[in-house]
C-alpha atoms as a PDB file:
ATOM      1  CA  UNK A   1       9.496  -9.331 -25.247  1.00  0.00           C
ATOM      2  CA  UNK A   2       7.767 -12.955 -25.621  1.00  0.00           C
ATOM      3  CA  UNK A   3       5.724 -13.041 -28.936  1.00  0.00           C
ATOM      4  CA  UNK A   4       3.086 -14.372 -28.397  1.00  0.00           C
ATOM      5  CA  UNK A   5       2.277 -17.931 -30.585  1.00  0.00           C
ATOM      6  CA  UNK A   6       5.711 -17.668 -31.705  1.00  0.00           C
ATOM      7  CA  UNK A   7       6.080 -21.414 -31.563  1.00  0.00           C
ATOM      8  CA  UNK A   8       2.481 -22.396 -32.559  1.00  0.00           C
ATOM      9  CA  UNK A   9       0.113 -23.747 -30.120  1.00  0.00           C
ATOM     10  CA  UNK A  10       0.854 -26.829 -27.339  1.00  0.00           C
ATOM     11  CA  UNK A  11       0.036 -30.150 -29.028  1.00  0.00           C
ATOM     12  CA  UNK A  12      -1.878 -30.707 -25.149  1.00  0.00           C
ATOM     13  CA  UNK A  13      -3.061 -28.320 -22.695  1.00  0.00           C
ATOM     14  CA  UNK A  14      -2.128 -25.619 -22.053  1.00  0.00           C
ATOM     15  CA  UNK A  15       1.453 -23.702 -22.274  1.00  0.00           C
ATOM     16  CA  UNK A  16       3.235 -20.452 -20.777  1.00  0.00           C
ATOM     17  CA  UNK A  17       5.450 -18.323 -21.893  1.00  0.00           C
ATOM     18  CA  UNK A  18       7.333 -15.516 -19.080  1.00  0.00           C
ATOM     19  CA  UNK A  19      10.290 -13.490 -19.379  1.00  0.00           C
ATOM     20  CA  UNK A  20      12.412 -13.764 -16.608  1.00  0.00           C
ATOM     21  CA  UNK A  21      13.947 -10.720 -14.480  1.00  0.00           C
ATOM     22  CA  UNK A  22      17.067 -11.440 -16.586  1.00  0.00           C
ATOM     23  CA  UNK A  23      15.666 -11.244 -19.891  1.00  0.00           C
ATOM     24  CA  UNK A  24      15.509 -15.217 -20.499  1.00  0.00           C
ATOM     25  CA  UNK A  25      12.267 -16.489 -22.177  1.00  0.00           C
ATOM     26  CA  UNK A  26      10.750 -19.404 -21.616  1.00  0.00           C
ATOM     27  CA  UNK A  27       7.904 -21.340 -22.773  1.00  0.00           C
ATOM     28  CA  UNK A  28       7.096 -24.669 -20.734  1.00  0.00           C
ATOM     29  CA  UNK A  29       3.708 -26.974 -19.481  1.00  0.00           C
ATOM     30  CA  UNK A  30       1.622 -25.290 -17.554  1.00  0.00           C
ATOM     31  CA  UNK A  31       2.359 -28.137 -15.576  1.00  0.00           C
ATOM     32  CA  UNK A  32       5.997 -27.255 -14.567  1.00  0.00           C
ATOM     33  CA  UNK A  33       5.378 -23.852 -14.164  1.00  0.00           C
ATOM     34  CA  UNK A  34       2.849 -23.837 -10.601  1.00  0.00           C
ATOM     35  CA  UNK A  35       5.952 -22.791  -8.560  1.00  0.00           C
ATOM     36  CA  UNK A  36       7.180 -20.081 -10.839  1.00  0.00           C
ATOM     37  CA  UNK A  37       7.289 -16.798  -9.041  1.00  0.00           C
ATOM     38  CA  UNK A  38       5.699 -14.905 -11.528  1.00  0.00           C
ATOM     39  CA  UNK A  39       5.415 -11.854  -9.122  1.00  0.00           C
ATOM     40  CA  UNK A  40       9.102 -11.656  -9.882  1.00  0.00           C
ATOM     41  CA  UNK A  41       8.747 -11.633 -13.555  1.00  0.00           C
ATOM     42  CA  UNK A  42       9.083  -9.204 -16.236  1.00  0.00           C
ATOM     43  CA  UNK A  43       6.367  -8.361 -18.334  1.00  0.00           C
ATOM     44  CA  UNK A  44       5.728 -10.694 -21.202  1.00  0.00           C
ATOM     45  CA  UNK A  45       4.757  -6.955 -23.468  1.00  0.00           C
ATOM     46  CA  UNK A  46       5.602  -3.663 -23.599  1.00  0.00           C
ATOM     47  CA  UNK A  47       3.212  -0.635 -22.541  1.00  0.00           C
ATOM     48  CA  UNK A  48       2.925   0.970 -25.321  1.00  0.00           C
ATOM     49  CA  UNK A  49       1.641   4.405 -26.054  1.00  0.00           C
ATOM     50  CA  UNK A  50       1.006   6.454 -29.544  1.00  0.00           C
ATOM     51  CA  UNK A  51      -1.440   9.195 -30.183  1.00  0.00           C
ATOM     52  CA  UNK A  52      -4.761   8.386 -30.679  1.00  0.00           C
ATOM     53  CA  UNK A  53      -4.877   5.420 -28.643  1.00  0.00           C
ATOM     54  CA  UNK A  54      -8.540   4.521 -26.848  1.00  0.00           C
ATOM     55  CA  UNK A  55      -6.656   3.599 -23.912  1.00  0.00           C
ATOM     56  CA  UNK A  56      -4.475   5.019 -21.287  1.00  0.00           C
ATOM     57  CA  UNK A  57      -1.167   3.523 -20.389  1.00  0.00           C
ATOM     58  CA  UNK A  58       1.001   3.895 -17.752  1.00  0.00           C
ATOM     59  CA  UNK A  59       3.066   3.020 -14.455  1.00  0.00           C
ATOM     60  CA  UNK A  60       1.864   2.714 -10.437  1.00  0.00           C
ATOM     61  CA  UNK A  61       4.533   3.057  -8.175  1.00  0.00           C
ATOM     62  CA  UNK A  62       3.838   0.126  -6.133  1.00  0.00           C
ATOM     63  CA  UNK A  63       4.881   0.342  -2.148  1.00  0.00           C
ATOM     64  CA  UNK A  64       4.000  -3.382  -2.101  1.00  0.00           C
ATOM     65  CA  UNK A  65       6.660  -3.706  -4.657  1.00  0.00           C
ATOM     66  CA  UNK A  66       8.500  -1.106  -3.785  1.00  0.00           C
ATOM     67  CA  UNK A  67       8.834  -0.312  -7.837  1.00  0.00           C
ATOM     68  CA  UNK A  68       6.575   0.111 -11.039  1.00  0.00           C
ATOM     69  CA  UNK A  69       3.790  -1.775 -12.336  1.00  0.00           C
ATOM     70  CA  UNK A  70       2.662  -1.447 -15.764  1.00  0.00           C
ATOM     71  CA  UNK A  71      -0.918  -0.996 -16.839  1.00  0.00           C
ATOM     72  CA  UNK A  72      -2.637  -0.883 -20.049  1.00  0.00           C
ATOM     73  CA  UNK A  73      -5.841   1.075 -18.784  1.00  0.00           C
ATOM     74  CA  UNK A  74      -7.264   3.438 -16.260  1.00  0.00           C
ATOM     75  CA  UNK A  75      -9.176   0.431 -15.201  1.00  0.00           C
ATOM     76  CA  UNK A  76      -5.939  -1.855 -14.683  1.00  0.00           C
ATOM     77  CA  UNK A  77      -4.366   1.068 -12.997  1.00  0.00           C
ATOM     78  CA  UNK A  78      -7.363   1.157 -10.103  1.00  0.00           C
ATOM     79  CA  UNK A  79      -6.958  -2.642  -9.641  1.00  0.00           C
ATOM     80  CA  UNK A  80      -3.532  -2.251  -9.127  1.00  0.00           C
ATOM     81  CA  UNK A  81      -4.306   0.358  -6.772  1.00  0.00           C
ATOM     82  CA  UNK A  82      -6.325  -1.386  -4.801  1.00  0.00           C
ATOM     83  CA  UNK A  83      -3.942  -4.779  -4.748  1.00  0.00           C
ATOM     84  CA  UNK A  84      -1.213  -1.660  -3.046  1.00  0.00           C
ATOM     85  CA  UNK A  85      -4.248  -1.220  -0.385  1.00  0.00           C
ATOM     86  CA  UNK A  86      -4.437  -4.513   0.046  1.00  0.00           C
ATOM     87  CA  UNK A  87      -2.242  -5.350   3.146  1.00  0.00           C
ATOM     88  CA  UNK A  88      -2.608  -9.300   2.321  1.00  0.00           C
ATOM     89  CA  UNK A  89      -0.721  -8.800  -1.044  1.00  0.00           C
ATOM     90  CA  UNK A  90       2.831  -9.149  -0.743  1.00  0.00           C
ATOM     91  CA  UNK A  91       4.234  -8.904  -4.522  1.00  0.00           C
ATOM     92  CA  UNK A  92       2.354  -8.060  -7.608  1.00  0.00           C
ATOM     93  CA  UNK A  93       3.592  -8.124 -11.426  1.00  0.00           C
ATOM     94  CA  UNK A  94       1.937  -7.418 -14.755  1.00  0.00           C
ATOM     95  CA  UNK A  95       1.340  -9.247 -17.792  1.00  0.00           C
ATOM     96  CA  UNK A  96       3.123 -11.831 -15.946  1.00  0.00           C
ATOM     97  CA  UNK A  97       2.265 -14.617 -19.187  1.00  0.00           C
ATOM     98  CA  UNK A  98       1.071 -15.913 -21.976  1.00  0.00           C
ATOM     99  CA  UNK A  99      -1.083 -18.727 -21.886  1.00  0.00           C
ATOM    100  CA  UNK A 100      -1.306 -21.129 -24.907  1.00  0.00           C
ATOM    101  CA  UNK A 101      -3.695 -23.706 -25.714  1.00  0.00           C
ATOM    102  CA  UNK A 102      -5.780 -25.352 -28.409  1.00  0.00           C
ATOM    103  CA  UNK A 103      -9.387 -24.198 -28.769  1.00  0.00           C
ATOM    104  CA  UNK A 104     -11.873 -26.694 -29.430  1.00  0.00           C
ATOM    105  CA  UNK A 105     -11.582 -26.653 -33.286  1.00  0.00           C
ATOM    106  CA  UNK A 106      -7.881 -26.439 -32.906  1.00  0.00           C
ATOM    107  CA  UNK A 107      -7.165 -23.327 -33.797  1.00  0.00           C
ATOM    108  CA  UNK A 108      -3.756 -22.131 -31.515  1.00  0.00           C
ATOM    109  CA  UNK A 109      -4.937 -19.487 -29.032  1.00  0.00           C
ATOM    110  CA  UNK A 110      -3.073 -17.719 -26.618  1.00  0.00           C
ATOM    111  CA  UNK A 111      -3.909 -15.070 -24.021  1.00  0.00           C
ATOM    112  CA  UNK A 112      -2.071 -12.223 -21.095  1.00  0.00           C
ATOM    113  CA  UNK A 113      -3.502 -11.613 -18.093  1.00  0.00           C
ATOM    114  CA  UNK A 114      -3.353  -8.437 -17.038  1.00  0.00           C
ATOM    115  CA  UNK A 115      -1.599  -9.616 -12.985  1.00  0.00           C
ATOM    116  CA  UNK A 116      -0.517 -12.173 -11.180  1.00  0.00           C
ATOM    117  CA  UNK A 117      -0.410 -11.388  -7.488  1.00  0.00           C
ATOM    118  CA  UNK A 118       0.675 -13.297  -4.150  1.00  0.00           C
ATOM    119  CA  UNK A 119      -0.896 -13.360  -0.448  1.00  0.00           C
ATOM    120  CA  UNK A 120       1.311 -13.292   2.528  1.00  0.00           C
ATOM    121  CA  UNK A 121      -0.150 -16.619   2.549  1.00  0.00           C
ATOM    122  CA  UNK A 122       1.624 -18.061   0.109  1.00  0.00           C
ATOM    123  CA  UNK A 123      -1.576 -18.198  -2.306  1.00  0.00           C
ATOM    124  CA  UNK A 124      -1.894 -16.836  -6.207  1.00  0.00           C
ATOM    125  CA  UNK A 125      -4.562 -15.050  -7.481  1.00  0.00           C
ATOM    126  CA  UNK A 126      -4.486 -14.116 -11.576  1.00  0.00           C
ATOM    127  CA  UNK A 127      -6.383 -10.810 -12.551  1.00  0.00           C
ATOM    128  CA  UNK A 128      -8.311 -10.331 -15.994  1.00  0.00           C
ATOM    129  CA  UNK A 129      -9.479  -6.472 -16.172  1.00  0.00           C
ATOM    130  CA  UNK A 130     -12.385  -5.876 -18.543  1.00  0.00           C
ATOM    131  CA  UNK A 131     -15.484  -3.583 -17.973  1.00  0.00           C
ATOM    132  CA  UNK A 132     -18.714  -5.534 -18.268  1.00  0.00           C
ATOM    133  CA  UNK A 133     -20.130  -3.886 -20.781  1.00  0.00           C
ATOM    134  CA  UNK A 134     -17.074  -4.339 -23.179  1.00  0.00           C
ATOM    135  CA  UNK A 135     -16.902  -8.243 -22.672  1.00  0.00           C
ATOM    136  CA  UNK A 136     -17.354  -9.877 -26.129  1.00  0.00           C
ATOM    137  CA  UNK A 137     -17.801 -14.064 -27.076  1.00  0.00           C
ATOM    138  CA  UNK A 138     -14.201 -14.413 -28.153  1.00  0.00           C
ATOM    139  CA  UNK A 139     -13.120 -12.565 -24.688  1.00  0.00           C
ATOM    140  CA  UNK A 140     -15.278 -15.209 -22.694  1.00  0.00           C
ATOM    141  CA  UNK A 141     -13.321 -17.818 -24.474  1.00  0.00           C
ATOM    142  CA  UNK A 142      -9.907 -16.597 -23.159  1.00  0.00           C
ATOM    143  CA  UNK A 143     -10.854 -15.874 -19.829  1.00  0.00           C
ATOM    144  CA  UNK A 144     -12.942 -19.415 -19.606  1.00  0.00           C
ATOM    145  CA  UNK A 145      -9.011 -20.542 -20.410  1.00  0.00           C
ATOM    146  CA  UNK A 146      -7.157 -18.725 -18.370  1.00  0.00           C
ATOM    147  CA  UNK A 147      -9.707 -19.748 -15.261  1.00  0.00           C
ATOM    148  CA  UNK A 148      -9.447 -23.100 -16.311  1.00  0.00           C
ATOM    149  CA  UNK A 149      -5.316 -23.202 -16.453  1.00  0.00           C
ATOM    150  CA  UNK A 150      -5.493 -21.143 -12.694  1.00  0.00           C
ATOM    151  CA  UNK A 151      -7.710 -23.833 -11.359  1.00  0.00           C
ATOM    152  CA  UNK A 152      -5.512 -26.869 -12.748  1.00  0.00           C
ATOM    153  CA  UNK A 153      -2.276 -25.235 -10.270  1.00  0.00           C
ATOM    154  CA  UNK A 154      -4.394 -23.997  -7.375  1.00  0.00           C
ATOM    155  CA  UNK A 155      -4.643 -20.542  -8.315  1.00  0.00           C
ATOM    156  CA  UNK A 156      -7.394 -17.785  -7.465  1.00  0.00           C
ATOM    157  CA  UNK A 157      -8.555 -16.223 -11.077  1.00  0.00           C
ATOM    158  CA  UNK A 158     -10.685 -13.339 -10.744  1.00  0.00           C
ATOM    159  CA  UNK A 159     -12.216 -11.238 -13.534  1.00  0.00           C
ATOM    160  CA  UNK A 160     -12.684  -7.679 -12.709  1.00  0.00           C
ATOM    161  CA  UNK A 161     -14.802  -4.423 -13.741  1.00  0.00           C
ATOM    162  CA  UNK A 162     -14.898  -1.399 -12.734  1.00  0.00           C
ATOM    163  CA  UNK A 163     -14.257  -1.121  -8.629  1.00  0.00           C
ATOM    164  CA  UNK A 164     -17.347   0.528  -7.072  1.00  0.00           C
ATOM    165  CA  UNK A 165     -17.160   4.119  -5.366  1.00  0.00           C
ATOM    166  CA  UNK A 166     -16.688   2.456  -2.266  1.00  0.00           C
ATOM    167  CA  UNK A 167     -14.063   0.140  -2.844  1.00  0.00           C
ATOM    168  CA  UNK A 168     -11.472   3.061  -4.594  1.00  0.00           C
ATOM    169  CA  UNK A 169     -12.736   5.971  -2.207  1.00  0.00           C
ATOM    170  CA  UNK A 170      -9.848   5.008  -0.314  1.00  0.00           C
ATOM    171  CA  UNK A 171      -7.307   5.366  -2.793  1.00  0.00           C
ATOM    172  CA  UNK A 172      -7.115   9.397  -2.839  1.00  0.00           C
ATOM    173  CA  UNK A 173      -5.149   9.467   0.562  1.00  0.00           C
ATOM    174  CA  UNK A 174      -2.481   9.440  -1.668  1.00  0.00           C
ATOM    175  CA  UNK A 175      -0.807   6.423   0.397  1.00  0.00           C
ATOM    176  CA  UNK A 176      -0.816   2.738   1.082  1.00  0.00           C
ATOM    177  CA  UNK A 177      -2.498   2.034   4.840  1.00  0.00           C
ATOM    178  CA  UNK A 178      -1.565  -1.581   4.394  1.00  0.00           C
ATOM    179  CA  UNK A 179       1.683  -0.615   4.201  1.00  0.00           C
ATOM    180  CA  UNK A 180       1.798   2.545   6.352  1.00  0.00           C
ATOM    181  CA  UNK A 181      -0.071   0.931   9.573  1.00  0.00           C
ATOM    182  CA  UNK A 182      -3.078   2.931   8.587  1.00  0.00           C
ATOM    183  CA  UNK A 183      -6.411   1.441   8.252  1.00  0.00           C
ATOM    184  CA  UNK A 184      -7.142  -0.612   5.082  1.00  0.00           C
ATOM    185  CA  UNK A 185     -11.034  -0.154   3.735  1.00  0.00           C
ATOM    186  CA  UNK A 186      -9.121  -2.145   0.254  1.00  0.00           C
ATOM    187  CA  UNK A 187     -10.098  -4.604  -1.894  1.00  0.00           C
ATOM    188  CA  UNK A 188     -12.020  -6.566  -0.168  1.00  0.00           C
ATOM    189  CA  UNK A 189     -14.021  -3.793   1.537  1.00  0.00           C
ATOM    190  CA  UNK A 190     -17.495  -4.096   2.926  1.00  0.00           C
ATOM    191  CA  UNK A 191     -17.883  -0.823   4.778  1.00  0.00           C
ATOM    192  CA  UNK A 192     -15.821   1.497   6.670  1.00  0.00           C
ATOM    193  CA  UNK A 193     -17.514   0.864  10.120  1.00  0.00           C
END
């Protein structure tokens, strides 16, 4: 696995670091990296679990992907639920990166986002999972960063809570309907009409 600020922080911008499928890693500009398939990536760290942990690891089997996803919480693991639902996501990965950068009194930082998941239209949206209550200053920084780097390639960056009752409802089926020809109420639901 990447560590992360292993080579101190970019002496500009920002930086990312991504394992390929292969097990090659590789640190460039965020710059050369905007047509880097990072739904094809390997996670940049490893799931981890031990006893006593607050939080609950794990893997989704994906039908989008047709294989696992990792996920560091229960709240991760509905998000990547509902990107399965979602019949306009093609490919998903987790902890796709690490972002580097300077902070303002240049002190290295660095950052992984929880997903990185493509449309069937070719778009990229980033994911950031973190309940709302549980958002602290120093998290704001990182995900001010992260939305910052997304917007300088053309990427979507969305921070998430926890879905509502509506939008998961859907998930107990037990199946995919994006993926099964079945209705899709998913991520972007209003209502079931």
């Amino acid at each position: 696995m990447l560590a992360g600020g292993a080579q101190g922080p970019p002496a500009d911008g920002f930086e990312v670091g991504y394992v390929e499928q292969d097990g090659s890693e590789l640190r460039r500009p965020l710059a050369d990296v905007w047509s880097v398939r990072f739904e094809d990536v390997a996670p940049v760290r490893a799931f981890k679990s031990y006893k006593g942990q607050r939080h609950l690891p794990g893997l989704w089997w994906s039908s989008t992907t047709d294989g696992h996803i990792g996920y560091e919480s229960w709240l991760e693991r509905d998000h990547v639920m509902l990107m399965d639902f979602d019949p306009s996501v093609v490919a998903v990965s987790s902890q796709p990166f690490w972002l580097f950068w300077m902070s303002g009194n240049s002190k290295g930082l660095s950052h992984v986002p929880a997903y990185f998941a493509r449309r069937e239209d070719g778009s990229a949206v980033v994911f950031d999972c973190r309940p709302t209550e549980r958002r602290r200053p120093r998290d704001w920084e990182k995900f001010e960063a992260t939305r910052a780097a997304c917007d300088r390639v053309g990427w979507e960056f969305r921070l998430v809570g926890a879905p509502d009752e509506m939008r998961s409802a859907g998930r107990c089926c037990g199946r995919s309907p994006g993926r099964s020809g079945g209705r899709c109420w998913g991520w972007r639901w209003s209502s079931p009409r």
